[in-house]
PDB file of N, CA and C in Angstrom:
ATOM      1  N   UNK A   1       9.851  20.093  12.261  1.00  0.00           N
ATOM      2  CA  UNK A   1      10.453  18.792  12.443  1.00  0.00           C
ATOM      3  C   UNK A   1      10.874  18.183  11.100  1.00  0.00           C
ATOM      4  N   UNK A   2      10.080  18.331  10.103  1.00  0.00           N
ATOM      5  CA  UNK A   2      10.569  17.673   8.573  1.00  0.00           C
ATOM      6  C   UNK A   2      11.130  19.073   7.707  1.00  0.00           C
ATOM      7  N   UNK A   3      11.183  19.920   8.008  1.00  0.00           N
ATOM      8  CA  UNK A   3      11.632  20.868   7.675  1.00  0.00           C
ATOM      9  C   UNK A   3      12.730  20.906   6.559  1.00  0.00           C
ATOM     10  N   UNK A   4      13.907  20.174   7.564  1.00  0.00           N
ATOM     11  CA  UNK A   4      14.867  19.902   7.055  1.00  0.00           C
ATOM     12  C   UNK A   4      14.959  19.227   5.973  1.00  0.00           C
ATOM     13  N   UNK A   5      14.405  18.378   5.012  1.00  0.00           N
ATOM     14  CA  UNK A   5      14.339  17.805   3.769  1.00  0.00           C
ATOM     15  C   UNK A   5      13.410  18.560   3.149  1.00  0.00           C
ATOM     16  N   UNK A   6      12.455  19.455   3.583  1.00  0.00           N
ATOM     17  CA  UNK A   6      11.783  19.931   2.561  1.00  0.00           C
ATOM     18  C   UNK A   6      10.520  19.327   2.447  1.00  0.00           C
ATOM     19  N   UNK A   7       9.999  18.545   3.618  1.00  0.00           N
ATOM     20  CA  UNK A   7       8.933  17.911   3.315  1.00  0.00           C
ATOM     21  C   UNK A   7       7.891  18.662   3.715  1.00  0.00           C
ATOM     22  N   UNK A   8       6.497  18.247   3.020  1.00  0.00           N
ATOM     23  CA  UNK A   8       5.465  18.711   3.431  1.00  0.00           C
ATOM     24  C   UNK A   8       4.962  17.657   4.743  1.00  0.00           C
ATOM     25  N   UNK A   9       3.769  17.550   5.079  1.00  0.00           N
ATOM     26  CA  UNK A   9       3.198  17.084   6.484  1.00  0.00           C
ATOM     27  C   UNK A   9       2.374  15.623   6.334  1.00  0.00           C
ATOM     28  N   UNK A  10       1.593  16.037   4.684  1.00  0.00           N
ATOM     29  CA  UNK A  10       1.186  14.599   3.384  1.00  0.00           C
ATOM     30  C   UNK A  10       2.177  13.900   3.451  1.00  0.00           C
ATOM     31  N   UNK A  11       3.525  14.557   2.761  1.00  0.00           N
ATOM     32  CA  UNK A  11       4.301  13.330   2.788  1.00  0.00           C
ATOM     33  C   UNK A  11       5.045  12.414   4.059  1.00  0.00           C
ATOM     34  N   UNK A  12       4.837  13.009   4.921  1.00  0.00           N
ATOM     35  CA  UNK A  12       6.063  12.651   6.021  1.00  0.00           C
ATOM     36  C   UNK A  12       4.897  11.549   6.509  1.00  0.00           C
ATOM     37  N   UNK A  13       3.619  11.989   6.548  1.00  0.00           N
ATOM     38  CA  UNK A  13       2.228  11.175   7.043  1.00  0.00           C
ATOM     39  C   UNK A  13       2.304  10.082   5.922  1.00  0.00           C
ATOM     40  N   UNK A  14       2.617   9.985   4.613  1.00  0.00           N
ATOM     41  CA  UNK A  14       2.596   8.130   3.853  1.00  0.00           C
ATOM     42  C   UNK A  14       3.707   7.648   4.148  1.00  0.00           C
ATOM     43  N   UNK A  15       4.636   8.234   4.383  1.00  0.00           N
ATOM     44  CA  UNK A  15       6.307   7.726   4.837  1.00  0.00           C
ATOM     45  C   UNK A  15       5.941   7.269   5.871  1.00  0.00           C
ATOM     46  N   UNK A  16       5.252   7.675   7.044  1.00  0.00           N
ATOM     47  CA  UNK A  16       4.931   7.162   8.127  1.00  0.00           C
ATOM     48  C   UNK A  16       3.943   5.694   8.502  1.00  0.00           C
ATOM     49  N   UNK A  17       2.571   6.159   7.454  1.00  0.00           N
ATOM     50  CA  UNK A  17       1.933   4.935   7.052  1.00  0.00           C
ATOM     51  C   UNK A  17       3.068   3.899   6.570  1.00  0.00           C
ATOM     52  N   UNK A  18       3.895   3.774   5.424  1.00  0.00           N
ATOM     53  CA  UNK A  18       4.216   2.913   4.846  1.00  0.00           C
ATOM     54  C   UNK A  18       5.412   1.939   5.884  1.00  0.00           C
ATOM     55  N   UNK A  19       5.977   2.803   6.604  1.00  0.00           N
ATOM     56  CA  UNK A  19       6.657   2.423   7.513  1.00  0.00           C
ATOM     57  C   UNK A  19       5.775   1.693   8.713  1.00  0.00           C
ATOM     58  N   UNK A  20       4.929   2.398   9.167  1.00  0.00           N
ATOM     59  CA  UNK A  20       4.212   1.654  10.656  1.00  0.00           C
ATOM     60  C   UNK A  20       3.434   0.246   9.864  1.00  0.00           C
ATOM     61  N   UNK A  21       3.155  -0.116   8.381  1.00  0.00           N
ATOM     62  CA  UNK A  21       2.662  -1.138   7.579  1.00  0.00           C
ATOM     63  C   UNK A  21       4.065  -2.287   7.929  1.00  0.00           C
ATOM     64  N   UNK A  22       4.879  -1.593   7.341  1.00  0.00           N
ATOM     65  CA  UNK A  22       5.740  -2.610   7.205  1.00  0.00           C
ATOM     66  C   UNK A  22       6.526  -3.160   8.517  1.00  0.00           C
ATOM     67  N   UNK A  23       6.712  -2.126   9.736  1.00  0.00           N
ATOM     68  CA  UNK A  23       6.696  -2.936  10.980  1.00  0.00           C
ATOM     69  C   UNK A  23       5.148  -4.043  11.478  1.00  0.00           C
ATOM     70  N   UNK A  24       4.589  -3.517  11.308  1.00  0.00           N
ATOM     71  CA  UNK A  24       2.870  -4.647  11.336  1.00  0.00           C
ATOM     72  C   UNK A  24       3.452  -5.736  11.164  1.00  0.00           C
ATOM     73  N   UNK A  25       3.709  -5.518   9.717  1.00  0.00           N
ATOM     74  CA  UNK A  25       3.598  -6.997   8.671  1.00  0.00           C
ATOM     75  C   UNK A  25       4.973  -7.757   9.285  1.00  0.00           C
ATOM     76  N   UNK A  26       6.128  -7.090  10.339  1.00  0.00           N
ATOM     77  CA  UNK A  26       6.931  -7.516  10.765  1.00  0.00           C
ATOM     78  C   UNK A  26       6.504  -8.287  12.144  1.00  0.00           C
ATOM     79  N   UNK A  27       5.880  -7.334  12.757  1.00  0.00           N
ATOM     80  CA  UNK A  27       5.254  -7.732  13.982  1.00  0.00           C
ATOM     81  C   UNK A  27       3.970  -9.306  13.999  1.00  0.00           C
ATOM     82  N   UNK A  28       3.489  -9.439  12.634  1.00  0.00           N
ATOM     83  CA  UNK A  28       2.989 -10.505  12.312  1.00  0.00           C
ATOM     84  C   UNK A  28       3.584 -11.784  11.815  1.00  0.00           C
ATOM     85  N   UNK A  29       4.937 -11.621  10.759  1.00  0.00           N
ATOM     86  CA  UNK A  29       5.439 -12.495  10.706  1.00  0.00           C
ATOM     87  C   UNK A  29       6.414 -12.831  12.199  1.00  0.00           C
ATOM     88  N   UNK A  30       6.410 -12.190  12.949  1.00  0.00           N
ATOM     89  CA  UNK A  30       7.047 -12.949  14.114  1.00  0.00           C
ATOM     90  C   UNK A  30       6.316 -13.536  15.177  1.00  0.00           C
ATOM     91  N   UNK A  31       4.996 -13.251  15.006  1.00  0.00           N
ATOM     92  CA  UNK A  31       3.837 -13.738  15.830  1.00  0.00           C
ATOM     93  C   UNK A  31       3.423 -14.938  14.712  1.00  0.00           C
ATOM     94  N   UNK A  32       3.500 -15.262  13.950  1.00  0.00           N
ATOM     95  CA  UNK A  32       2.866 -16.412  12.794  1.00  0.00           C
ATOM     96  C   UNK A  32       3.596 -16.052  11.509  1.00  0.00           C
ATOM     97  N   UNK A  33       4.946 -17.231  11.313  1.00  0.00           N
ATOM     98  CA  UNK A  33       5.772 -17.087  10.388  1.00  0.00           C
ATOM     99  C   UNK A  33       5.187 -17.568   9.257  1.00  0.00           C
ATOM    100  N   UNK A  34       5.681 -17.747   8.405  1.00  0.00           N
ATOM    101  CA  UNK A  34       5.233 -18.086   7.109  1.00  0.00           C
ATOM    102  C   UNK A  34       4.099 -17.158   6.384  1.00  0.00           C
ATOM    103  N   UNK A  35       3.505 -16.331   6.509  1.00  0.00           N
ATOM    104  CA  UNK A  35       2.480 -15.723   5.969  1.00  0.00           C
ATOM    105  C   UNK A  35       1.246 -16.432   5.472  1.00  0.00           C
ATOM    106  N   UNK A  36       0.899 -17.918   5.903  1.00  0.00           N
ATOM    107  CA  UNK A  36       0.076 -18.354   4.808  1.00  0.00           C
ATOM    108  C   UNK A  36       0.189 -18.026   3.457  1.00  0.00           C
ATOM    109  N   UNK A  37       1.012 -18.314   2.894  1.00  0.00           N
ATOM    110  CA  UNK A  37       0.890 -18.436   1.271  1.00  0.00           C
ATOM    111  C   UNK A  37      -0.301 -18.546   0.665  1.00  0.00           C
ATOM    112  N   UNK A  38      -0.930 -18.046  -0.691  1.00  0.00           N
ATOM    113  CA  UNK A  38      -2.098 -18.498  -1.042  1.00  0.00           C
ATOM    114  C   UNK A  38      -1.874 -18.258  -2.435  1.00  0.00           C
ATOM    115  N   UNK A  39      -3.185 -18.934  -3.414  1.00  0.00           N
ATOM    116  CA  UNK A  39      -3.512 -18.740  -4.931  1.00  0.00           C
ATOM    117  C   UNK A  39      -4.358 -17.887  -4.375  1.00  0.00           C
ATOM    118  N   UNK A  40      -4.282 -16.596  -5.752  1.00  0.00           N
ATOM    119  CA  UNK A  40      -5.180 -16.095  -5.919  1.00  0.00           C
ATOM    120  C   UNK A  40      -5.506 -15.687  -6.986  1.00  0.00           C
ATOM    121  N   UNK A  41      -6.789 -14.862  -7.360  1.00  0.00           N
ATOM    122  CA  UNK A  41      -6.971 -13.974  -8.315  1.00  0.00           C
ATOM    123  C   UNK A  41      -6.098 -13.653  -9.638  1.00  0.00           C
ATOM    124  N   UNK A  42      -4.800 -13.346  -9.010  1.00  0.00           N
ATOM    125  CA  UNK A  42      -3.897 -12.254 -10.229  1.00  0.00           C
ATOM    126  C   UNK A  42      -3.139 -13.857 -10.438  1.00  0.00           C
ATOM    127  N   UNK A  43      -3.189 -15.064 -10.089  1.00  0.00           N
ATOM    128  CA  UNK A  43      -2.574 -16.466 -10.843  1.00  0.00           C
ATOM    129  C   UNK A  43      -1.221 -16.141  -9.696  1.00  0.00           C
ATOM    130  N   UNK A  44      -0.697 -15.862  -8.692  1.00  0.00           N
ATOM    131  CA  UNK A  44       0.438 -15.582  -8.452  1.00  0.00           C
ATOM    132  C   UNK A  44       0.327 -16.744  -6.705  1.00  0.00           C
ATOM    133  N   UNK A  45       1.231 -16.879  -6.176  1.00  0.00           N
ATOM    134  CA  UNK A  45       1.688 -17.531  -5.071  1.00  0.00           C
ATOM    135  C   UNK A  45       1.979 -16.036  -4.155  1.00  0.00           C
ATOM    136  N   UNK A  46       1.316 -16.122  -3.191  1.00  0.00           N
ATOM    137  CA  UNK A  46       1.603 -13.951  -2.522  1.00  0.00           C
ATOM    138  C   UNK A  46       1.079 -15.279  -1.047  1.00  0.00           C
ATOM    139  N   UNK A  47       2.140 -14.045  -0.409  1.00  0.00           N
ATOM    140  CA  UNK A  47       2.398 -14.461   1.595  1.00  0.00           C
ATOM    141  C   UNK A  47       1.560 -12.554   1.628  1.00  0.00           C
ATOM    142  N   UNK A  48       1.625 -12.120   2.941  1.00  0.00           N
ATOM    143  CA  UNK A  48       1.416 -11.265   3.327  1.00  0.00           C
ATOM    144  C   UNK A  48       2.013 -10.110   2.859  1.00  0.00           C
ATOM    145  N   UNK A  49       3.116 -10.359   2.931  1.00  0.00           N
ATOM    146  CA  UNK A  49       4.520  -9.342   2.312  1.00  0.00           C
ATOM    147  C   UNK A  49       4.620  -9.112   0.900  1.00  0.00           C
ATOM    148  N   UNK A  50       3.859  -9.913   0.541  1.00  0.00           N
ATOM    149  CA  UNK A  50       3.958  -9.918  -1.018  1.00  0.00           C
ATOM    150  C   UNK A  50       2.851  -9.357  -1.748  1.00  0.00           C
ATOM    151  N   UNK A  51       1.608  -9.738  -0.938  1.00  0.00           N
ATOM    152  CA  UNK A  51       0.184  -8.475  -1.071  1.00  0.00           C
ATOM    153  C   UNK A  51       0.209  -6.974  -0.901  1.00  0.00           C
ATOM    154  N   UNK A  52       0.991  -7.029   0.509  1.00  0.00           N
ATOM    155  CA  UNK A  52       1.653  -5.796   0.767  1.00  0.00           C
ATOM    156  C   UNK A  52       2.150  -4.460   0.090  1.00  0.00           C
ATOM    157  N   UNK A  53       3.534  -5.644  -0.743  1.00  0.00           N
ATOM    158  CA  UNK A  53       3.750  -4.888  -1.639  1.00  0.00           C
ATOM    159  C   UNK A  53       3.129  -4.519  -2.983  1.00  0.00           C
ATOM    160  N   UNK A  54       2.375  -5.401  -3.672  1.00  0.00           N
ATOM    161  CA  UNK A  54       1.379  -5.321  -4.513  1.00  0.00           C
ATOM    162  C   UNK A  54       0.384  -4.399  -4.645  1.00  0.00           C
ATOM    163  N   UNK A  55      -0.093  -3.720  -3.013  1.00  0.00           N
ATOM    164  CA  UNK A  55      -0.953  -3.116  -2.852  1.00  0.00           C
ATOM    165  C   UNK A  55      -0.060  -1.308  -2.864  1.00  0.00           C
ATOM    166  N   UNK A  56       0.728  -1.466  -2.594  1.00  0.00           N
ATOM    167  CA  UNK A  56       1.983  -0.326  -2.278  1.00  0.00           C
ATOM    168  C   UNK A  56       1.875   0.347  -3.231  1.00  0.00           C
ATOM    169  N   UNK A  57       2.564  -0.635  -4.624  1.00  0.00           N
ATOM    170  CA  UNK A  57       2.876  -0.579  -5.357  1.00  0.00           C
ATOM    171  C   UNK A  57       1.519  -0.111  -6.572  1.00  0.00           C
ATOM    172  N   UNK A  58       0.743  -0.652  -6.951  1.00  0.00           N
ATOM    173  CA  UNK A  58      -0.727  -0.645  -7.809  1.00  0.00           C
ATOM    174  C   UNK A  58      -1.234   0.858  -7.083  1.00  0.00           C
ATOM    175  N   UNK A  59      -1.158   1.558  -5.530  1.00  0.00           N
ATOM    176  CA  UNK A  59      -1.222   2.327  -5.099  1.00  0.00           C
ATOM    177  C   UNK A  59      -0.501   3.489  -5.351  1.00  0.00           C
ATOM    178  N   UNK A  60       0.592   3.065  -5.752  1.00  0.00           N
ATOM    179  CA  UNK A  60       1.174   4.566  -6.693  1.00  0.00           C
ATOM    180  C   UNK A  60       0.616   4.889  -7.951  1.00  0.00           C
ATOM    181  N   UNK A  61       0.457   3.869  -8.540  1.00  0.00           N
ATOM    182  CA  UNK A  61       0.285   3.875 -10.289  1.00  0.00           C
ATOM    183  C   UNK A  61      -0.989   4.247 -10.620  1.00  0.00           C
ATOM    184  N   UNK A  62      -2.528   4.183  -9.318  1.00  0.00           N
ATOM    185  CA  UNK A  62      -2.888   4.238  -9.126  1.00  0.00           C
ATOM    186  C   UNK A  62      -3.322   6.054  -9.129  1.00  0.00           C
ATOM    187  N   UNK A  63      -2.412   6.734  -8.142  1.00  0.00           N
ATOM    188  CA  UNK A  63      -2.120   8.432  -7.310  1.00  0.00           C
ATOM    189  C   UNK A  63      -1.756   8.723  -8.814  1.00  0.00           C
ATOM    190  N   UNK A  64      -0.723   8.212  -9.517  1.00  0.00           N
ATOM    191  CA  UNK A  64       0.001   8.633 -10.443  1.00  0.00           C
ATOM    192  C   UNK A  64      -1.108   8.736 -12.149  1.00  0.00           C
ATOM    193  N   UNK A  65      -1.469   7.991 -12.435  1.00  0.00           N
ATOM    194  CA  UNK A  65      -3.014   8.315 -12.988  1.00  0.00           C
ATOM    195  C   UNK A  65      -3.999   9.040 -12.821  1.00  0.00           C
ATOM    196  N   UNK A  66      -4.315   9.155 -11.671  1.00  0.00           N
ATOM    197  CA  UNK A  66      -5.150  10.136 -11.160  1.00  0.00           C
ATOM    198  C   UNK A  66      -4.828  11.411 -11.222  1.00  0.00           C
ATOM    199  N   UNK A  67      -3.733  11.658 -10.732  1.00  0.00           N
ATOM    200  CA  UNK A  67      -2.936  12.815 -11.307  1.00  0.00           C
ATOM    201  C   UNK A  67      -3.071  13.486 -12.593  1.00  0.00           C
ATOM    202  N   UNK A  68      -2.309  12.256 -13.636  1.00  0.00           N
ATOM    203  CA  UNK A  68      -2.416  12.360 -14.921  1.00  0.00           C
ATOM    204  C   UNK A  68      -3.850  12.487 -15.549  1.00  0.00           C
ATOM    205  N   UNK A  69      -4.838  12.069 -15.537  1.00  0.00           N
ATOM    206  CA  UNK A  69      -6.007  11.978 -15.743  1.00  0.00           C
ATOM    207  C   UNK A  69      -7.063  13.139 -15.579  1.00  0.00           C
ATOM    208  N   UNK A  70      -6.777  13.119 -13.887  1.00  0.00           N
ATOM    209  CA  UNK A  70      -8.014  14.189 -13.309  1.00  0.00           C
ATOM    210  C   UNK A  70      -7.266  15.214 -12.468  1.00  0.00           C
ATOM    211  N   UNK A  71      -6.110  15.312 -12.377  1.00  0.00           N
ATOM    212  CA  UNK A  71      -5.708  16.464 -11.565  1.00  0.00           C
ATOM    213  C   UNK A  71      -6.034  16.230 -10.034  1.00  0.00           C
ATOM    214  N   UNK A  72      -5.987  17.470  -9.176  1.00  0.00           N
ATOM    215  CA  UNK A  72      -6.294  17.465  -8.215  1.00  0.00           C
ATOM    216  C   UNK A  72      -7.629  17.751  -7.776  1.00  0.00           C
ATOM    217  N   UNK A  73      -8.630  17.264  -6.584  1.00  0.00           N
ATOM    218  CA  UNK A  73      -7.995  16.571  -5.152  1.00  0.00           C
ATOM    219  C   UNK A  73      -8.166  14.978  -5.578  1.00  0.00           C
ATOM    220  N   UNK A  74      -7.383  14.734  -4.814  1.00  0.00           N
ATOM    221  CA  UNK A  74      -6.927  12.744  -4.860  1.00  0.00           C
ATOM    222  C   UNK A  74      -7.592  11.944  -4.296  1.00  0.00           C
ATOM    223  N   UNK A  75      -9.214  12.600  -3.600  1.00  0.00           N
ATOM    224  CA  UNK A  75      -9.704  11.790  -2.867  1.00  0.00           C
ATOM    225  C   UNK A  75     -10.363  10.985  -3.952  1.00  0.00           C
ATOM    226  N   UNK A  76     -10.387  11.161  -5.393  1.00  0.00           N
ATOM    227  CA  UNK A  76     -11.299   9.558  -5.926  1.00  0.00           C
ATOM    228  C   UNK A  76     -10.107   8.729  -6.021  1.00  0.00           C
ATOM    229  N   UNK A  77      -8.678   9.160  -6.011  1.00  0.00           N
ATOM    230  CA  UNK A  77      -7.755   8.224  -6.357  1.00  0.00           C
ATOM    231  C   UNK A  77      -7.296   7.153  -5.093  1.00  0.00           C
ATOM    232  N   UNK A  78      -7.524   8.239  -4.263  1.00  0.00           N
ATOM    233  CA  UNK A  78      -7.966   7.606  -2.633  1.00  0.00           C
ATOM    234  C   UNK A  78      -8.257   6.275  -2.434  1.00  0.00           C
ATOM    235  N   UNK A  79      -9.796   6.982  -2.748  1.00  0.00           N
ATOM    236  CA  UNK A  79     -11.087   5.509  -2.302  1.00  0.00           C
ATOM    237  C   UNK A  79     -10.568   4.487  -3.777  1.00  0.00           C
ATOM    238  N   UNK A  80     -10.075   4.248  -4.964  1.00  0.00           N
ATOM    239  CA  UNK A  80      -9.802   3.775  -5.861  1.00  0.00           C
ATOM    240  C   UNK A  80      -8.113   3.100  -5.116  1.00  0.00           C
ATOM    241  N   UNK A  81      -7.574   3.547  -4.588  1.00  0.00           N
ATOM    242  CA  UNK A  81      -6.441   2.771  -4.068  1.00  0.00           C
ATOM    243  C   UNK A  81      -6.786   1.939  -2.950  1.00  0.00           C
ATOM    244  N   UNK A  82      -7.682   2.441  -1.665  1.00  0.00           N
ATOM    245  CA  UNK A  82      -8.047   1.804  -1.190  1.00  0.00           C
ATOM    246  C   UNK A  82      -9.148   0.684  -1.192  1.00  0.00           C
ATOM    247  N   UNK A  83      -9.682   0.681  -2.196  1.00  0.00           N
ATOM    248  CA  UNK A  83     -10.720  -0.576  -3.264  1.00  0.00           C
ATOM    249  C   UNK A  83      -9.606  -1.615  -3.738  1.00  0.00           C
ATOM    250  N   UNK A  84      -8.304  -0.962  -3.949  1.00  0.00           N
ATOM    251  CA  UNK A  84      -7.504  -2.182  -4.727  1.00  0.00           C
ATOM    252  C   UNK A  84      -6.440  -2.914  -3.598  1.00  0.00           C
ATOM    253  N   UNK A  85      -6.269  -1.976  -2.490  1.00  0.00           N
ATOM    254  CA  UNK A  85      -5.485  -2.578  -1.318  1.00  0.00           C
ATOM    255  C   UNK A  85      -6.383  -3.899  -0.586  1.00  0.00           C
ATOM    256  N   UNK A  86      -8.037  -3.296  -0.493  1.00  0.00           N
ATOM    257  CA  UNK A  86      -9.030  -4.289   0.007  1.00  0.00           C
ATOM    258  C   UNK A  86      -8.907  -5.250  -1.112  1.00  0.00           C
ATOM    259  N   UNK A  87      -8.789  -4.950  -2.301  1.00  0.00           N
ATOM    260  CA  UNK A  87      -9.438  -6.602  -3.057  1.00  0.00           C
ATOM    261  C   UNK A  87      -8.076  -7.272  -3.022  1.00  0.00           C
ATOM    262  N   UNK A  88      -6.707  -6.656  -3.127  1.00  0.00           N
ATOM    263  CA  UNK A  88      -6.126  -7.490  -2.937  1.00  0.00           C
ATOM    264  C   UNK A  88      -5.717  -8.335  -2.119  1.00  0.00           C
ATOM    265  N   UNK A  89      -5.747  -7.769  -0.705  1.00  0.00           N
ATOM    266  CA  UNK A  89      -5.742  -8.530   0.360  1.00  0.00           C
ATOM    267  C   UNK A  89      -6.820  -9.804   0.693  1.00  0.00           C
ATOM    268  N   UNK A  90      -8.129  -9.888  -0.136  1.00  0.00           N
ATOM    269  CA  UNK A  90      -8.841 -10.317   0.084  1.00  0.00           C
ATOM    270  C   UNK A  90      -9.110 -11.701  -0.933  1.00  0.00           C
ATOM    271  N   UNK A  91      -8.930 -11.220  -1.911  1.00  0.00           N
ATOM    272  CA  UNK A  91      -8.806 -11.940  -2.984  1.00  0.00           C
ATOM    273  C   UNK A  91      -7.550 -12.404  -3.938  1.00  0.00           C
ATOM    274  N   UNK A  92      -6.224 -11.899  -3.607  1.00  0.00           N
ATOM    275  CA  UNK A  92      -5.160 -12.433  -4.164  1.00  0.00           C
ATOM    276  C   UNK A  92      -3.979 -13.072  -3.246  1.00  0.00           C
TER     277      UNK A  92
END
């Protein structure tokens, strides 16, 4: 089925996560607009969409270090992305 681009089954599975995230976060702002805005932590003004991406994002740089650093397997870069998706959602 992904064949055709050359993908492996990892990738087509975060393409998939990142996509079924960002319908969520769609499916929420149309159930309760505005995102609650909030202060947090990192000094910034962040809605839902904006943690979101924060967490996306710190989540590559994150894989991408880990990489650089320790090589493979990615599961400490894993639980270390998912520590920073939780604090941010929680605290920024």
């Amino acid at each position: 089925m992904v064949g055709w681009m050359a993908w492996t089954w990892p990738t087509a599975a975060l393409f998939l996560f990142i996509f079924s995230c960002i319908a969520f976060m769609g499916f929420l702002e149309y159930r309760s607009p505005g995102g609650n805005p909030r202060d947090g932590v990192l000094g910034l003004h962040t809605t839902r969409g904006d943690r979101l991406f924060i967490t996306l994002l710190g989540s590559a740089f994150i894989f991408l270090a880990w990489l650089g650093f320790m090589g493979t397997p990615l599961w400490g870069g894993l639980a270390i992305a998912l520590a920073w998706g939780a604090f941010i959602f929680w605290k920024a």
